[in-house]
N, C-alpha and C. Protein backbone atom coordinates (compact mmCIF):
# COMPACT_ATOMS: atom_id res chain seq x y z
N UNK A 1 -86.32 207.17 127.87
CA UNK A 1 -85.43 206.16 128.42
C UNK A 1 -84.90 205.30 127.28
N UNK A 2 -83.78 205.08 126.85
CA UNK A 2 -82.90 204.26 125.91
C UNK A 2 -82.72 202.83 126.94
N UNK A 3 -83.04 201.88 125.41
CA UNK A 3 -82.90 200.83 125.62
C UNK A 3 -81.71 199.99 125.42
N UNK A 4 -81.15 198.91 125.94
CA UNK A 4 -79.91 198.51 124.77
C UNK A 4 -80.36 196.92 124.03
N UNK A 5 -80.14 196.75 123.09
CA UNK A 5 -80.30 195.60 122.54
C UNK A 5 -79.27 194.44 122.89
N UNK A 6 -79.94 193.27 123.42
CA UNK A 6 -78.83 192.05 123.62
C UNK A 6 -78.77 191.69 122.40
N UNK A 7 -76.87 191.59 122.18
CA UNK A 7 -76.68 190.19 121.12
C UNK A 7 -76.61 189.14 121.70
N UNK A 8 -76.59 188.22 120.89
CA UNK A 8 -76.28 186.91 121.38
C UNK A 8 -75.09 186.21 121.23
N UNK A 9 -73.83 187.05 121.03
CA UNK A 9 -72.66 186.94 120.81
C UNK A 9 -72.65 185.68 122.05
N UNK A 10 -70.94 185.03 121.76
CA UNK A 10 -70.08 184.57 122.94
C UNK A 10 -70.43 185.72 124.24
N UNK A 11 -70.34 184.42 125.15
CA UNK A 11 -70.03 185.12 126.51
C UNK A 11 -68.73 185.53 126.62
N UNK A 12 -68.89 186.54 127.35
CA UNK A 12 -67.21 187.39 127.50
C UNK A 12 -66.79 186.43 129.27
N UNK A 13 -67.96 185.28 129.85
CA UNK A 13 -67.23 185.21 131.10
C UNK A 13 -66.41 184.38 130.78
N UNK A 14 -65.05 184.46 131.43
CA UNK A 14 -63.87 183.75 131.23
C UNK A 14 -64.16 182.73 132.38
N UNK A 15 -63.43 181.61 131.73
CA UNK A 15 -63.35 180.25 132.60
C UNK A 15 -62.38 180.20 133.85
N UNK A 16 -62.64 180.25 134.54
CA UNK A 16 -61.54 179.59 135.98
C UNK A 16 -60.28 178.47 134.95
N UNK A 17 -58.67 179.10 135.67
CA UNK A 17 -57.91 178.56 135.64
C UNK A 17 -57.50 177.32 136.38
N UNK A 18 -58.20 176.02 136.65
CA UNK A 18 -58.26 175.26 137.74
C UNK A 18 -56.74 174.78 137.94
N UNK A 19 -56.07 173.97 136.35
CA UNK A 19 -54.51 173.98 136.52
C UNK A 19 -53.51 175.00 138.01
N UNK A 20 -54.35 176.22 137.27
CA UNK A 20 -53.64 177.20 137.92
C UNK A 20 -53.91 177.47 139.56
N UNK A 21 -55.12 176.94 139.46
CA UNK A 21 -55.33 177.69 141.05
C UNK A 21 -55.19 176.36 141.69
N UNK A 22 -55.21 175.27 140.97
CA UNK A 22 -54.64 173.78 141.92
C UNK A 22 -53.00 174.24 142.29
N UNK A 23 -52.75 174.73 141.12
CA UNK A 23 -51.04 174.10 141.72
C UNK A 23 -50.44 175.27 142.24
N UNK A 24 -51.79 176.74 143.04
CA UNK A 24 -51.16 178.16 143.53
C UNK A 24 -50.85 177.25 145.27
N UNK A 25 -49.34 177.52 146.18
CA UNK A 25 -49.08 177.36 147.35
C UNK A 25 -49.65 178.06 147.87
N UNK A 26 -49.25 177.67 149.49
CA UNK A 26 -49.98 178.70 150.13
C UNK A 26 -48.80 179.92 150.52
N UNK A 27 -47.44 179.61 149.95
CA UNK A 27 -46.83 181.07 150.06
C UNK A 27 -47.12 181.79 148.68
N UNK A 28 -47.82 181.30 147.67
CA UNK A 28 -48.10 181.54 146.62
C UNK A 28 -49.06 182.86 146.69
N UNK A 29 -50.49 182.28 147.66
CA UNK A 29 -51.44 182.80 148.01
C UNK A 29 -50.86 184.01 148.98
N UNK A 30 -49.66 183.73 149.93
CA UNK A 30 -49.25 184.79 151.03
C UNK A 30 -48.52 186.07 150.40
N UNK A 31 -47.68 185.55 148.92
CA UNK A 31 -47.30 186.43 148.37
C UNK A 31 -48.50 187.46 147.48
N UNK A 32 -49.57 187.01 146.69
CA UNK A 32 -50.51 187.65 146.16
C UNK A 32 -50.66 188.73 147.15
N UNK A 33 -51.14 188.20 148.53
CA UNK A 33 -51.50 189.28 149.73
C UNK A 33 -50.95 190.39 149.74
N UNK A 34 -49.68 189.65 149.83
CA UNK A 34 -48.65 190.90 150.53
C UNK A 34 -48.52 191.88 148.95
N UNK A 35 -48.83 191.29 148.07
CA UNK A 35 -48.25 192.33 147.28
C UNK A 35 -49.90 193.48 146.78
N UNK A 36 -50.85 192.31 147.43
CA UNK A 36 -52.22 193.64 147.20
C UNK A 36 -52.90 194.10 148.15
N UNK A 37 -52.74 193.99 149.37
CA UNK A 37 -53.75 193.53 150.28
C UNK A 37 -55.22 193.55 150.53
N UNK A 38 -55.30 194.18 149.70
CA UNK A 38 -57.53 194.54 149.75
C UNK A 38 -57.98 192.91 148.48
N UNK A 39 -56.91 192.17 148.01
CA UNK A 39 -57.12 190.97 147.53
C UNK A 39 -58.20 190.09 148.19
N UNK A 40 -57.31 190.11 149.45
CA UNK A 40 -58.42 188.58 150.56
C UNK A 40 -57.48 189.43 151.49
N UNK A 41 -58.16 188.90 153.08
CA UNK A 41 -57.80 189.21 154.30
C UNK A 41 -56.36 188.10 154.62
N UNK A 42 -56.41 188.46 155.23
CA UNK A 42 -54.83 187.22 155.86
C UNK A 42 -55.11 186.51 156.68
N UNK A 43 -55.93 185.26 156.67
CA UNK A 43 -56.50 184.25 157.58
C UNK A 43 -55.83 183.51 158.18
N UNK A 44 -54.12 183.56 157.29
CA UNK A 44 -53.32 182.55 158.46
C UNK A 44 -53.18 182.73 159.82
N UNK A 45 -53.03 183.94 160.57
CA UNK A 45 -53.10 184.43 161.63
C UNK A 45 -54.24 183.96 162.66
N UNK A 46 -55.00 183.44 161.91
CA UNK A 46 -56.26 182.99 162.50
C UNK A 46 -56.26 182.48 163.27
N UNK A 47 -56.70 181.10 164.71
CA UNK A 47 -56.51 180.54 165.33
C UNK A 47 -57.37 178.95 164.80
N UNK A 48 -56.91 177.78 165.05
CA UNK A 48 -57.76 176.76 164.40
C UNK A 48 -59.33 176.58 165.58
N UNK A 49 -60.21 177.68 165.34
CA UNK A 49 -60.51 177.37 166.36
C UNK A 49 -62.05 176.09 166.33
N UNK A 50 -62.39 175.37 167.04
CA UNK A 50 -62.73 174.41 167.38
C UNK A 50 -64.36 174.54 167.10
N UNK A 51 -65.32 173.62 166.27
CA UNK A 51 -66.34 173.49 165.93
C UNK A 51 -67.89 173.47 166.60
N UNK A 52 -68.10 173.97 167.12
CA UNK A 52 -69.04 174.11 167.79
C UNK A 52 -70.45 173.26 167.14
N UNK A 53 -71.35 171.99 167.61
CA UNK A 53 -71.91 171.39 167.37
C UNK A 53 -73.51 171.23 168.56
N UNK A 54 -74.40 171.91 168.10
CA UNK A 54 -75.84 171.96 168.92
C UNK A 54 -75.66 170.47 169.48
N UNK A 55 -76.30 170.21 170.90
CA UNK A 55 -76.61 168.96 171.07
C UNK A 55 -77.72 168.35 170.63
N UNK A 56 -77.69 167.02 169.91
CA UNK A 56 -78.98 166.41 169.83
C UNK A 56 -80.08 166.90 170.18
N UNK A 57 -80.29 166.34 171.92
CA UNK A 57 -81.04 166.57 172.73
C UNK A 57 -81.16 167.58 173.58
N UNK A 58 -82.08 167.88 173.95
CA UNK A 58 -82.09 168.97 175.38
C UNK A 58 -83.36 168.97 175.43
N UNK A 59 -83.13 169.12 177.08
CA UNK A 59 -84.85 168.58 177.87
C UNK A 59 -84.85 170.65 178.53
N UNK A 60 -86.08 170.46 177.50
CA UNK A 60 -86.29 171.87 177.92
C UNK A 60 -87.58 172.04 179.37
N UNK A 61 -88.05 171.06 179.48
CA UNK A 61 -88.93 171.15 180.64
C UNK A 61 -87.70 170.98 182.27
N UNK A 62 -86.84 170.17 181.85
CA UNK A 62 -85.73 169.75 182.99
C UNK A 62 -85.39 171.00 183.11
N UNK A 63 -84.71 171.75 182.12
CA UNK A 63 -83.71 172.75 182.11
C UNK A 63 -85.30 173.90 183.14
N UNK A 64 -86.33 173.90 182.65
CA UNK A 64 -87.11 175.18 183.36
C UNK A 64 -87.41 174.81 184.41
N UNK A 65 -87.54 173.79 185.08
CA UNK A 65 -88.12 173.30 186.23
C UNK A 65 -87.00 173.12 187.34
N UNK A 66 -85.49 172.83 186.81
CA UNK A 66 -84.12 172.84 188.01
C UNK A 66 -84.39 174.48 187.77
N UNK A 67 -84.79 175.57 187.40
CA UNK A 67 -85.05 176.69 187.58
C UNK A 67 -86.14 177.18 188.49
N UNK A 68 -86.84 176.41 188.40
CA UNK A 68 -88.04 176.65 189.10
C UNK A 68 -88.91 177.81 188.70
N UNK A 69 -89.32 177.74 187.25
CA UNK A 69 -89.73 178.54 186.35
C UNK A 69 -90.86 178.36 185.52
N UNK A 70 -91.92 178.94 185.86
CA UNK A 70 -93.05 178.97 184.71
C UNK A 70 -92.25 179.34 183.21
N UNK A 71 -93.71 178.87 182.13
CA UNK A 71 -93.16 177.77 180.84
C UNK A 71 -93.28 180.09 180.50
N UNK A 72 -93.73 180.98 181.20
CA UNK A 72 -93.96 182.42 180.80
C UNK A 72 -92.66 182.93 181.08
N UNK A 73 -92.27 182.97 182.51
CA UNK A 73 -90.88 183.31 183.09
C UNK A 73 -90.13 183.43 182.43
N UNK A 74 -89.99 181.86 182.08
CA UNK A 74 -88.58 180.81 181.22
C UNK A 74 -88.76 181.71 179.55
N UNK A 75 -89.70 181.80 179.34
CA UNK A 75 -89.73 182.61 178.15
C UNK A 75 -89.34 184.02 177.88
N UNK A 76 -89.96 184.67 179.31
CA UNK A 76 -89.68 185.94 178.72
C UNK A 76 -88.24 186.19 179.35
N UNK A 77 -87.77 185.47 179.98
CA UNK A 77 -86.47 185.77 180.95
C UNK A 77 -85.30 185.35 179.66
N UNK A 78 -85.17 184.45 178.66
CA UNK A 78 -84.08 184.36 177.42
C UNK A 78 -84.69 184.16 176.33
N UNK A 79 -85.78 184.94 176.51
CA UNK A 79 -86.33 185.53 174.93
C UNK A 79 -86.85 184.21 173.93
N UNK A 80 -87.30 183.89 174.25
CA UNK A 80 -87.86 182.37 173.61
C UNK A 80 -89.62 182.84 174.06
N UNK A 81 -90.54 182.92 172.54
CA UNK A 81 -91.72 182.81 173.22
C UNK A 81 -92.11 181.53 173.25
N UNK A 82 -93.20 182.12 174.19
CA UNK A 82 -94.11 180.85 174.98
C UNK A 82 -94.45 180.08 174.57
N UNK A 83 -94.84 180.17 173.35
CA UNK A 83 -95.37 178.96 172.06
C UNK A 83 -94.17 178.03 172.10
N UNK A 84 -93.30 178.53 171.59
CA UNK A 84 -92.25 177.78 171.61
C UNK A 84 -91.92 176.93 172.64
N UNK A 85 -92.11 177.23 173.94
CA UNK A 85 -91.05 176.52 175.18
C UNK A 85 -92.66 175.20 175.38
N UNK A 86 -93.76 176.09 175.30
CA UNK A 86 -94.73 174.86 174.89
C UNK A 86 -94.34 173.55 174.32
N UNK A 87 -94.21 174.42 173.18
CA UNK A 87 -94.22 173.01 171.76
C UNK A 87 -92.98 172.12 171.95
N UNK A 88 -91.71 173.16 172.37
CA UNK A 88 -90.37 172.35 172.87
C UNK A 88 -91.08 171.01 173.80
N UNK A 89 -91.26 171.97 175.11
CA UNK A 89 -91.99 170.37 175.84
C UNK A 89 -93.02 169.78 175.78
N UNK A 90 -93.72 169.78 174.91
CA UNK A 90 -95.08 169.18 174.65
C UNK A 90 -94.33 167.88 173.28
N UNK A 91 -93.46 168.07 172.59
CA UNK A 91 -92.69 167.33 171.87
C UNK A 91 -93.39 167.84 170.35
N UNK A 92 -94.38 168.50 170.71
CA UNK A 92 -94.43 169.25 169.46
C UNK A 92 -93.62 169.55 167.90
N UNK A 93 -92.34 170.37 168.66
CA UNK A 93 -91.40 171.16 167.44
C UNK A 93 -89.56 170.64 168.29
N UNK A 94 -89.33 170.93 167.99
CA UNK A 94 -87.83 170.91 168.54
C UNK A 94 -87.64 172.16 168.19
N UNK A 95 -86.46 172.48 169.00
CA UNK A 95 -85.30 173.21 169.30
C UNK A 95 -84.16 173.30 168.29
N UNK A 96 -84.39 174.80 167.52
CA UNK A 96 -83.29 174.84 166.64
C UNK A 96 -81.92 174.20 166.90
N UNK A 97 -80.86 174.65 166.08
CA UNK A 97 -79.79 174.62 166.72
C UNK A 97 -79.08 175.46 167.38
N UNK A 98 -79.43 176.81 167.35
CA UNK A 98 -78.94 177.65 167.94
C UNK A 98 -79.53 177.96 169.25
N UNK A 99 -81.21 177.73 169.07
CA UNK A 99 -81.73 177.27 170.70
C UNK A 99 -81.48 176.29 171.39
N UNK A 100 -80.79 175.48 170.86
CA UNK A 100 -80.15 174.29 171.91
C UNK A 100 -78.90 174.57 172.28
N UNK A 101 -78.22 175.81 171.61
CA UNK A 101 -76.88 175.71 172.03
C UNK A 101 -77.42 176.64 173.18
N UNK A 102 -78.12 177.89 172.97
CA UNK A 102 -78.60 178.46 173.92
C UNK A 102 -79.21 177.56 175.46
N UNK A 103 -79.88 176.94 175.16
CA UNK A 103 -80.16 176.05 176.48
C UNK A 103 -79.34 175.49 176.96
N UNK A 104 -78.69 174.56 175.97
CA UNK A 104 -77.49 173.78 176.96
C UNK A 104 -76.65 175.03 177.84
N UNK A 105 -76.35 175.94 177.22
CA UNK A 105 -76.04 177.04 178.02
C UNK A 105 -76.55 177.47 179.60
N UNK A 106 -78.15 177.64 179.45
CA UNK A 106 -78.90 177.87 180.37
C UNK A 106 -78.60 176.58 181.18
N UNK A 107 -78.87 175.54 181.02
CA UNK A 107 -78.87 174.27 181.66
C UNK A 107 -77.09 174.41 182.66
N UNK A 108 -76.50 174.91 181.90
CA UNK A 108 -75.07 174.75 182.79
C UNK A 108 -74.53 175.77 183.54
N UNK A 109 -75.18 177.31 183.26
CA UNK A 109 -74.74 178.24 183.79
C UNK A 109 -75.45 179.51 183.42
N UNK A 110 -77.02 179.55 183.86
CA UNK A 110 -78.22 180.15 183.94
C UNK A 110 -77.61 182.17 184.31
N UNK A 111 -76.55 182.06 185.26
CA UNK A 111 -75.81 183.11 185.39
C UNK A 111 -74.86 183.99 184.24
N UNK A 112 -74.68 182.94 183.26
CA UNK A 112 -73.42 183.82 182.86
C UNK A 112 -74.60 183.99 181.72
N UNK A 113 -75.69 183.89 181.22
CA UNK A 113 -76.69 184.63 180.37
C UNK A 113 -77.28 185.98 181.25
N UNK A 114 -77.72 185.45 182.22
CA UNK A 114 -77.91 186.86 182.99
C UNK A 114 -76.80 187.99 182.57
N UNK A 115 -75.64 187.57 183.12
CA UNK A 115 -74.39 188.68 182.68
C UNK A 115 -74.56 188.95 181.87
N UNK A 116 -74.54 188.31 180.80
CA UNK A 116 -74.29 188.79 179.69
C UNK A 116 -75.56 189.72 178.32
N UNK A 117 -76.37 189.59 179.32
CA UNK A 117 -77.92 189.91 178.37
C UNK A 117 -78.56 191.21 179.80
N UNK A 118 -77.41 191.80 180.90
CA UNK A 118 -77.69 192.55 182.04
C UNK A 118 -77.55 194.16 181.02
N UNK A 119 -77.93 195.02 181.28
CA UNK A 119 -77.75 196.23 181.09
C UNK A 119 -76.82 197.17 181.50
């Protein structure tokens, strides 16, 4: 197996043009596209769409009980184990953010998870 020896020459990485990429437009940027396209994707087309933010709070004992659901049910029915829906209501741990977006979910429309998690 051949080895290679590092010099310790200059770095060959070249510096960012900041001048340059401050003062590129954005038909600047639309023209680059069009003239390479595997450059960047074309995001203007995009839609502005709107930020989605976990709530604070969520009462995960409320949300299982307007269910009328053991803390096992409630678990194995949207995939949350049991430890968890424990510690949620015991005040233990909280609720990620993505499990709260999930609950607030459950909390408003327990059905359209069914649909959507149905076979």
């Amino acid at each position: 197996m051949s080895t290679k020896k590092l010099s310790r020459g200059k770095s060959k990485v070249r510096q960012a043009n900041w001048k340059k990429i401050d003062a590129t437009t954005e038909a600047g940027v639309a023209a680059q596209i069009a003239a390479d396209p595997d450059t960047a994707p074309d995001v203007s087309t995009l839609g502005k769409g709107r930020i989605v933010r976990p709530p604070d709070q969520v009462d995960v004992h409320a949300i299982r009980k307007k269910l009328r659901m053991s803390q096992e049910c409630f678990a194995r029915r949207y995939g949350f184990s049991v430890w968890s829906v424990r510690n949620w209501e015991q005040g233990r741990r909280r609720p990620e953010g993505p499990a709260r977006l999930l609950l607030r979910v459950i909390e408003s429309d327990p059905e359209a998870i069914d649909k959507a998690l149905s076979d």
